[in-house]
Every structure is written in structure tokens, then in C-alpha cells.
Protein backbone atom coordinates (compact mmCIF):
# COMPACT_ATOMS: atom_id res chain seq x y z
CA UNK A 1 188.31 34.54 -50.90
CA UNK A 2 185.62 32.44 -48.89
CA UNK A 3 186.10 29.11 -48.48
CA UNK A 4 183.51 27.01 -50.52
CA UNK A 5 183.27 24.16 -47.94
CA UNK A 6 184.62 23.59 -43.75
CA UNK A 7 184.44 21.28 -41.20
CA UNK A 8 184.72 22.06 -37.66
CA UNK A 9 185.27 20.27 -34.48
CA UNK A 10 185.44 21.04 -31.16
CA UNK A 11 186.93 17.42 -30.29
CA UNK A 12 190.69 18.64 -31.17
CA UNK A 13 192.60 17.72 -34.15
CA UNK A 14 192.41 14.19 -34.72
CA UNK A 15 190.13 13.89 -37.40
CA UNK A 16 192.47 15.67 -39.32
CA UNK A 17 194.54 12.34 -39.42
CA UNK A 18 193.78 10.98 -42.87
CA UNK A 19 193.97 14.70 -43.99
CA UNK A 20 197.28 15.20 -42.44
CA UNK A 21 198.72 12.24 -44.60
CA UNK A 22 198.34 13.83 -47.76
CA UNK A 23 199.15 17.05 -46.39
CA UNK A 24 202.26 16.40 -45.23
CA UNK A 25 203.49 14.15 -47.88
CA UNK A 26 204.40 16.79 -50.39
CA UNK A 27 206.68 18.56 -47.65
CA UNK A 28 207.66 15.09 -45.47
CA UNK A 29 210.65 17.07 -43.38
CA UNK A 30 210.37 20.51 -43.75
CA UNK A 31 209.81 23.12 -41.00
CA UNK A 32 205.71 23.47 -40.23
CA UNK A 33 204.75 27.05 -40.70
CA UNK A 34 202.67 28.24 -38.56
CA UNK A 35 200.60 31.57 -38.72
CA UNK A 36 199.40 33.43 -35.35
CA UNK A 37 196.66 36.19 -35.87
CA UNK A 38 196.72 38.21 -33.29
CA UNK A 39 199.65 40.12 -31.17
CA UNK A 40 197.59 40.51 -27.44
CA UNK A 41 198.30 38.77 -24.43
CA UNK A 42 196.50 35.79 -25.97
CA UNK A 43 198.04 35.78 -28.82
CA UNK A 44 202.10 36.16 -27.83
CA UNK A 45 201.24 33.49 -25.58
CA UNK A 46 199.77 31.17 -27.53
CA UNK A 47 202.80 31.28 -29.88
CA UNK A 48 205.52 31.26 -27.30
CA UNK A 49 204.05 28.00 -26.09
CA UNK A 50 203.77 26.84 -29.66
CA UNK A 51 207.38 27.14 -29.86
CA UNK A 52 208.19 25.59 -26.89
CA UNK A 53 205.47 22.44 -27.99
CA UNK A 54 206.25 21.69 -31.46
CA UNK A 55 209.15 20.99 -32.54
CA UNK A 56 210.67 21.98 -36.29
CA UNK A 57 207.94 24.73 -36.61
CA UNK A 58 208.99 28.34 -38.26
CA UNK A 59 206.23 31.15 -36.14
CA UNK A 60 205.27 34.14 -37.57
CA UNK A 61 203.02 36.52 -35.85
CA UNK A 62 200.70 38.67 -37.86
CA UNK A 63 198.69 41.61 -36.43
CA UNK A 64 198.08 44.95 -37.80
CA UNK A 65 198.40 46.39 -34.35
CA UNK A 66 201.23 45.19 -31.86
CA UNK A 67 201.76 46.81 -28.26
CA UNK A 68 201.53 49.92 -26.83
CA UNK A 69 197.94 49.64 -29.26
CA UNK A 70 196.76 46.33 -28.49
CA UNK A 71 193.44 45.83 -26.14
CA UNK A 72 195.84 44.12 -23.81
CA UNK A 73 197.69 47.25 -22.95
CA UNK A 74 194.56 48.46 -22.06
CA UNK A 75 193.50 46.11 -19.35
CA UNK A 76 193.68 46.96 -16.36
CA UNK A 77 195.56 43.31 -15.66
CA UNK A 78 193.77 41.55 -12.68
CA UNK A 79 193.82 37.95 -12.35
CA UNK A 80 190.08 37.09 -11.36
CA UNK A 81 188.79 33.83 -12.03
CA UNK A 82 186.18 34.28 -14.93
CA UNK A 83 183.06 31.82 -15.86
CA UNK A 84 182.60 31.07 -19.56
CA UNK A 85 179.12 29.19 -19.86
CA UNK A 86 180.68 26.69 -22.34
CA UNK A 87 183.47 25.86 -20.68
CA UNK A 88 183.33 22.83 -17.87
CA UNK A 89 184.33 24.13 -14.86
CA UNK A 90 187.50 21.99 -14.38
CA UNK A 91 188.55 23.35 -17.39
CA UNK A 92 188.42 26.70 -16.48
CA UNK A 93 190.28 26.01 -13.45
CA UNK A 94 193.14 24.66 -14.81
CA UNK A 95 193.50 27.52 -17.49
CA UNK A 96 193.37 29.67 -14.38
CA UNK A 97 195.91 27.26 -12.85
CA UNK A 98 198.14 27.34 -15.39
CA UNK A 99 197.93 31.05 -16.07
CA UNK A 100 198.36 31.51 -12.48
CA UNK A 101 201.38 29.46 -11.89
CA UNK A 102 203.17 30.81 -15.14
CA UNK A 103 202.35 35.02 -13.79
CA UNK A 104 203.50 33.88 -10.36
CA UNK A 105 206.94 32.83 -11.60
CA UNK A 106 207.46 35.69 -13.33
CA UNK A 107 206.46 38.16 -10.80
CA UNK A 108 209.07 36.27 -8.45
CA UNK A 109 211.88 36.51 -10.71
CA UNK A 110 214.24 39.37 -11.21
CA UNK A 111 212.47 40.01 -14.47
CA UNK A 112 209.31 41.07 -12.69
CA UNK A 113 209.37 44.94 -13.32
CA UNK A 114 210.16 44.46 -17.02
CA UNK A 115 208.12 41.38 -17.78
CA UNK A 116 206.02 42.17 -20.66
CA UNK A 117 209.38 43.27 -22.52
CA UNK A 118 210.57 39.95 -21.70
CA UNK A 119 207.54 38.38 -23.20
CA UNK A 120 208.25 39.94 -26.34
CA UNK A 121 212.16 39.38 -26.02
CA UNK A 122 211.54 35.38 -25.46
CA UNK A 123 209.47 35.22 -28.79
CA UNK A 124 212.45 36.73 -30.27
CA UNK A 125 214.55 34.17 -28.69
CA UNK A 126 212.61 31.21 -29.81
CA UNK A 127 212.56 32.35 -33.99
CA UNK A 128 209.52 33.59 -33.89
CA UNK A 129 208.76 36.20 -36.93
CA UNK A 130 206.93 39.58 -36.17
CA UNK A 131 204.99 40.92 -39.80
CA UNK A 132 202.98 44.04 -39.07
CA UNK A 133 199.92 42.60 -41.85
CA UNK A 134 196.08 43.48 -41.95
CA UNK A 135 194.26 40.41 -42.83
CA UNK A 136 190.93 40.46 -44.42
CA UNK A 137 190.52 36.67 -44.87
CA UNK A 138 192.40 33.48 -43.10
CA UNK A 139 192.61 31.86 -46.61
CA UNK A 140 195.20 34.78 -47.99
CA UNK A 141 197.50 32.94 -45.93
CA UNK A 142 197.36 29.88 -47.98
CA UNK A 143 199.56 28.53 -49.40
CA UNK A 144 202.51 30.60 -47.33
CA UNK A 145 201.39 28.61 -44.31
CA UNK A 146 200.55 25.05 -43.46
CA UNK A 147 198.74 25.92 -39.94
CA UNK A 148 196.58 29.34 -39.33
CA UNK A 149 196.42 29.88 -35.40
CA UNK A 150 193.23 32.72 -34.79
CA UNK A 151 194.02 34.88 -31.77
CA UNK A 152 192.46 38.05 -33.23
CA UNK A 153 189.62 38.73 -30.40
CA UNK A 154 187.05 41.39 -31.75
CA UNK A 155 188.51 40.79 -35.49
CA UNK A 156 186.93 36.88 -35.54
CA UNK A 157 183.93 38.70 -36.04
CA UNK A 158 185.14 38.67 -39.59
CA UNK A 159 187.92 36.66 -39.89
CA UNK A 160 186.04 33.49 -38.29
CA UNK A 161 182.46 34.56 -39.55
CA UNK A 162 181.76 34.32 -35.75
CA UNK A 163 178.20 37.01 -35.49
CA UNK A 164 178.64 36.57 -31.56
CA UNK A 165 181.72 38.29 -31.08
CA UNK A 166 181.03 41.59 -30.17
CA UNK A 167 182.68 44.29 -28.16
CA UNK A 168 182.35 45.51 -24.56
CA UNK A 169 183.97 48.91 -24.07
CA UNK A 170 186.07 49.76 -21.45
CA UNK A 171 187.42 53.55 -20.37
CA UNK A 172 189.71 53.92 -17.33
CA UNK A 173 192.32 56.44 -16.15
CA UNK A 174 195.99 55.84 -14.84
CA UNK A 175 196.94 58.41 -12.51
CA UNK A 176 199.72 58.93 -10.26
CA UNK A 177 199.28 58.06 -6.56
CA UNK A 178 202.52 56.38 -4.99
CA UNK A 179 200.76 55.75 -1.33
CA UNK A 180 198.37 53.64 -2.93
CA UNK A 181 199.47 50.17 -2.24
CA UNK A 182 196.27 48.03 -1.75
CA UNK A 183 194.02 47.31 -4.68
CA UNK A 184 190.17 48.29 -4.03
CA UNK A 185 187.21 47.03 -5.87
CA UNK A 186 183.47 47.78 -5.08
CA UNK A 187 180.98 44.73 -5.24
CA UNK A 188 179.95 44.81 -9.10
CA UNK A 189 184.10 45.31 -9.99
CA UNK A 190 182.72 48.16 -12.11
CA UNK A 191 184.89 50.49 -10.15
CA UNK A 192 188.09 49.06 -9.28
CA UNK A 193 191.61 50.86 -8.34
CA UNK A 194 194.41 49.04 -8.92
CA UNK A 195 198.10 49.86 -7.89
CA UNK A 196 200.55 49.26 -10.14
CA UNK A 197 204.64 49.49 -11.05
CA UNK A 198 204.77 52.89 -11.66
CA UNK A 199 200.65 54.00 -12.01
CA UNK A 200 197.26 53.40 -10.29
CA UNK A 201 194.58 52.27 -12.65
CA UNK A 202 191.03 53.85 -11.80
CA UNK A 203 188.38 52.11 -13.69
CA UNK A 204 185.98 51.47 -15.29
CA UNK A 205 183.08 50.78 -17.58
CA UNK A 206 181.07 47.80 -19.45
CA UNK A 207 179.53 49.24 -22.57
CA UNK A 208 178.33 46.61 -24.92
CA UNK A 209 178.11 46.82 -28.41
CA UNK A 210 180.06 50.45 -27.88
CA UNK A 211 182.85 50.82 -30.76
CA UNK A 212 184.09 53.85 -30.02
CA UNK A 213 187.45 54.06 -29.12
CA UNK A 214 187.99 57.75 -28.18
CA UNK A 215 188.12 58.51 -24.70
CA UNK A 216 184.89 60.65 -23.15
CA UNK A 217 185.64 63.20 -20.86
CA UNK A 218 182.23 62.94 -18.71
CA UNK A 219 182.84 59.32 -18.35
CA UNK A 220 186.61 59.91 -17.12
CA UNK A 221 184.94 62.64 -14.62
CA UNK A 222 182.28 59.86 -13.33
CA UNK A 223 185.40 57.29 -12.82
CA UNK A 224 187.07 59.52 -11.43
CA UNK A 225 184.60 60.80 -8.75
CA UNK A 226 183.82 56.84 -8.37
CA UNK A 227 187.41 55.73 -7.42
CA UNK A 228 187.84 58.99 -4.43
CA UNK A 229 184.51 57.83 -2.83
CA UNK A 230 186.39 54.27 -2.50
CA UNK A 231 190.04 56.03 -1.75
CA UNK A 232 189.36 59.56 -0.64
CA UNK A 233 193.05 60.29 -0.84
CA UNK A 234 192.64 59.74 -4.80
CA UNK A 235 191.99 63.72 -4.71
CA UNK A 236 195.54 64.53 -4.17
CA UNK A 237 196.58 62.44 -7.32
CA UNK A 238 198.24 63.75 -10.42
CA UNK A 239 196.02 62.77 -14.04
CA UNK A 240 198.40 61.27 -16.26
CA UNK A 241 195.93 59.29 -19.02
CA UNK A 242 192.93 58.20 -20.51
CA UNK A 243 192.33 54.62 -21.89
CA UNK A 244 190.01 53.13 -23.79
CA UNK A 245 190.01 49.70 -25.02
CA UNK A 246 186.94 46.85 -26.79
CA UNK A 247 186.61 44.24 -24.82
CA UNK A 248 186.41 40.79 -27.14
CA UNK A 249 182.90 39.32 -26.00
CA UNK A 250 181.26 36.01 -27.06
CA UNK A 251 178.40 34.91 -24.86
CA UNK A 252 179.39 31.04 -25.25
CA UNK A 253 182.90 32.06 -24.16
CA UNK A 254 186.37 31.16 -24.90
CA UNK A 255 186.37 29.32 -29.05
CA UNK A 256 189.22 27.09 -28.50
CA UNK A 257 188.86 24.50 -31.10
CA UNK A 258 189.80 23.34 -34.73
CA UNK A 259 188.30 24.34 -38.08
CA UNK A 260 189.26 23.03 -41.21
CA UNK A 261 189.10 25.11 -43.95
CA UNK A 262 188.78 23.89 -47.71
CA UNK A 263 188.63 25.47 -51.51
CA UNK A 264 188.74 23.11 -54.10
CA UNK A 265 191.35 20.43 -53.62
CA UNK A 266 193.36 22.86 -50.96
CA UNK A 267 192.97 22.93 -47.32
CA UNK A 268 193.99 25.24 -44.39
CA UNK A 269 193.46 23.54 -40.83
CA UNK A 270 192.78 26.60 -38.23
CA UNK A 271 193.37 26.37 -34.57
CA UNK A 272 190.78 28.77 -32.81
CA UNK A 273 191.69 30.63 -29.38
CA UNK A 274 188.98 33.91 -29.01
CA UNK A 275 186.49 34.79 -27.41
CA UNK A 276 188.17 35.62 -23.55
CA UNK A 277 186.09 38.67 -22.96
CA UNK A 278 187.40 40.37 -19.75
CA UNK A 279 189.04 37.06 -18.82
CA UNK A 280 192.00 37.13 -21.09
CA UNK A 281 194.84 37.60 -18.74
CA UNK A 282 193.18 35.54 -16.17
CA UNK A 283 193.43 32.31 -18.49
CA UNK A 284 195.52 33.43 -21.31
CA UNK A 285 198.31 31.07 -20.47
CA UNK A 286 195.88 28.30 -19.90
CA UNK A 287 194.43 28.99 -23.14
CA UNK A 288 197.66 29.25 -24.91
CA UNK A 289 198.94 25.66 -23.64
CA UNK A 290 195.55 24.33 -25.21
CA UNK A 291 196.44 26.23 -28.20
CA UNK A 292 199.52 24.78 -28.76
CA UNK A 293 198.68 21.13 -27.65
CA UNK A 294 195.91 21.30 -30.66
CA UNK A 295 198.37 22.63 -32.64
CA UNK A 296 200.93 19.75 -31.98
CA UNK A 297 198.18 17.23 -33.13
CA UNK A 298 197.80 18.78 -35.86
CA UNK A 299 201.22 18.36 -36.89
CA UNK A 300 201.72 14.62 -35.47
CA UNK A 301 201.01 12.47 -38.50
CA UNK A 302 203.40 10.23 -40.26
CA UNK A 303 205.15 12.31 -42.98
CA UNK A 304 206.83 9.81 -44.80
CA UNK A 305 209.00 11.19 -47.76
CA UNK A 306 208.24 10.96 -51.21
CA UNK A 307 210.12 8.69 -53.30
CA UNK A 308 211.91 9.76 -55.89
CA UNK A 309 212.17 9.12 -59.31
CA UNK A 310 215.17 7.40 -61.46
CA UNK A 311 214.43 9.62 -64.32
């Protein structure tokens, strides 16, 4: 179903004050549920904070895709500070900030090892709802839910009519090499080897507009051959996997904003976080906390109860 009519702002949610009135009125103290689209990094994070924000919410997470098959398992997970032309410069320092801080307490605690399980786990812990759900349209979750938060990265191409999105491929190999300890990246960060808990990530590529999700053998050869004239010692390494993952491009950047959508007399406000690119667990956090704040103003209008009737 497409929406006959929106409205979109990228001021946050307070025009949706005289809107909220009426939309609250019907349901003055019940739970707000909330919708996440999406199950990445951006995504889990985004609702975790969400449940941390607002209070009284129910959180469902909706994705036809959840990890070991998300693009996030695919990255090769380096924090690098990313540029996003839309995005003031501040901003994107405090997303990095934030995202920073958040990964560095993590890695220091004795959850470090195991930390994306724990991700997972602490959605659990704060009532958040898993539903393994394809969705062709935002509106088909109306009326089961009052907010509609998009993480879906390459899917807003449809789900949020956004034409920019498009993908950026990305191949790399994870191979075993324990005396690897230091990560090495050439100038470009094209080729990049990165040490991890258990594996060493050789990488990589930057195909745009490249769909294709099955791993090419010549191209796993080339990173290969790449990585050992960074780390000769890479020859005496055991193959273990290919990956191959899309990366979520949008040439303005990160879409972190608030779109109301509308049919008829019924309305659907939808928080917008997409559009990270390779950046995503750089500022995911960041982005999630921004997330949730719209979110919270969204939901911060008087709901005064309906009277009731005598008859």
C-alpha cells in the first residue's frame, strides 16, 4: 500500500506535536509500540537505546535476515572516523564519540570476547521482541504499531523510496594466522589486514552498484596476493572463508530524520537511521542515541485519557 500523502522533516519530531495529540488520545496510557526494521549493528543498537530512552515502550525487531547473515557480520569491524557530506562535522564527531566510548567499555569489560552475544542477550533483557518478517511496505505495519523505526540499509531503497541508496560490494577472506597481532592497512584502506579474536580478516574491495553476493574466486586470489605483499608471513596461513557482503551507500550520507507517513485519516510517524555506508560501526552507537532521542519526541505529548461515558 503507498501512502497517498507524507511530510518529512529533517528538524526532529516536533512538528508532530498537534499530530501527537490526537494520536495518542485514543490509547492515553498504553505501552508505545515501536517497530525496528532492520537487525545489523545499526539496527540492534538503535533499539537497545530505545529501550533504555523511552520509557513504557513494547520493541519489536523485524528483519528477514538476523546474524550470522546480516551485512554487519560481514564487516570487517574497524572503527575509522568516516565523512558523510551532509552531516556537520561536529556531528559526526560526537556519533564517533559516542560510538567510541560505548565499544571501549565493552572491550574493557569481562564481556569483551563474547560481546556481540551480549548485544543480542541485553535486547533480550530489556523486552525487546525478535519476529523474523520480510517487509515489502512500512505501512503493513499499521495499525500493529504506533512508531516505525527504518534501520534496513540497502532495503530503504524500497522501503523509504530512497533512489540513492545503492550498494558497494565488499569480498574479503578470514584466515588463520595467530602471530598476527598488529593491524596493517595500505594508503587507499582497500587492502587492509586486520587481527582479530580468533581470525585475521584480509580485505578487500569497493564495487559499486555490484549485487552479487557470491564470493569470486579470482578476486579472493588478488586479496589474497595483496595482503602477503603487506605481511609476507600471510603465506604460511591456513584459508578458512570467503565473505561477501553490500555495503549500504547514499552519497548524502547517514538519513537520520523523521517522516510522517499518511493514508486517509491514518498516520504512521517513521524515524529514519540509513544510509552509514562503510561507516556503520564507526558511528552506529552515535546514530542509535539520535535514533532514540527522535524517537522519545515523538512519544512526549500530553496523552490525556479519554473520558468516559455514563451510559
Amino acid at each position: 500500500i503507498r501512502p497517498t500523502t507524507h511530510w518529512e522533516t529533517s528538524v526532529g519530531a516536533r512538528a508532530f506535536s498537534g499530530f501527537q495529540d490526537c494520536f495518542f488520545r485514543d490509547r492515553p496510557m498504553d505501552p508505545v509500540r515501536i517497530a525496528v526494521v532492520g537487525a545489523g549493528v545499526v539496527g540492534l543498537s538503535t533499539a537497545v537505546c530505545i529501550s533504555k530512552s523511552v520509557p513504557r515502550c513494547s520493541i519489536t525487531v523485524i528483519s528477514d535476515k538476523f546474524t550470522p547473515e546480516t551485512t554487519s557480520d560481514v564487516a570487517a569491524g574497524m572503527l575509522i572516523p568516516h565523512v558523510y557530506p551532509d552531516t556537520p562535522i561536529p556531528t559526526l564527531k560526537r556519533w564517533f564519540r559516542e560510538t567510541f566510548d560505548h565499544l571501549f567499555a565493552i572491550a574493557s569489560s569481562a564481556d569483551a570476547e563474547d560481546a556481540g552475544v551480549h548485544l543480542v542477550s541485553g535486547l533480550k533483557r530489556n523486552g525487546v521482541l525478535i519476529l523474523t518478517r520480510r517487509i515489502a511496505d512500512l505501512w503493513e505495519l499499521h495499525p500493529s504499531f504506533d512508531i516505525v523505526v527504518n534501520c534496513s540499509g540497502l532495503g530503504s531503497r524500497q522501503l523509504a523510496r530512497d533512489s540513492e541508496m545503492f550498494p558497494v560490494r565488499g569480498q574479503l577472506l578470514t584466515v588463520k594466522a595467530p602471530w598476527v597481532k598488529h593491524f596493517i592497512r595500505d594508503g587507499s584502506g582497500l587492502t587492509y589486514i586486520y587481527p582479530g579474536t580468533s581470525d585475521v580478516i584480509l580485505g578487500g574491495t569497493r564495487q559499486e552498484g555490484d549485487w552479487d553476493l557470491s564470493p569470486d574466486a579470482e578476486i579472493s586470489r588478488d586479496i589474497f596476493s595483496r595482503c602477503c605483499a603487506l605481511e609476507p608471513s600471510l603465506h604460511g596461513a591456513s584459508y578458512v572463508r570467503e565473505k561477501v557482503g553490500l555495503r549500504p551507500f547514499r552519497p548524502a550520507g547517514v538519513r537520520l530524520q523523521v517522516e510522517l507517513l499518511a493514508q486517509d485519516s491514518q498516520k504512521l510517524p517513521v524515524v529514519h537511521n540509513y544510509g552509514h555506508g562503510s561507516g556503520g560501526i564507526s558511528v552506529h552507537w552515535g546514530t542509535a542515541l539520535e535514533a532514540a532521542r527522535l524517537v522519545s519526541e515523538c512519544v512526549q505529548a500530553p496523552r490525556t485519557p479519554t473520558p468516559k461515558s455514563n451510559l
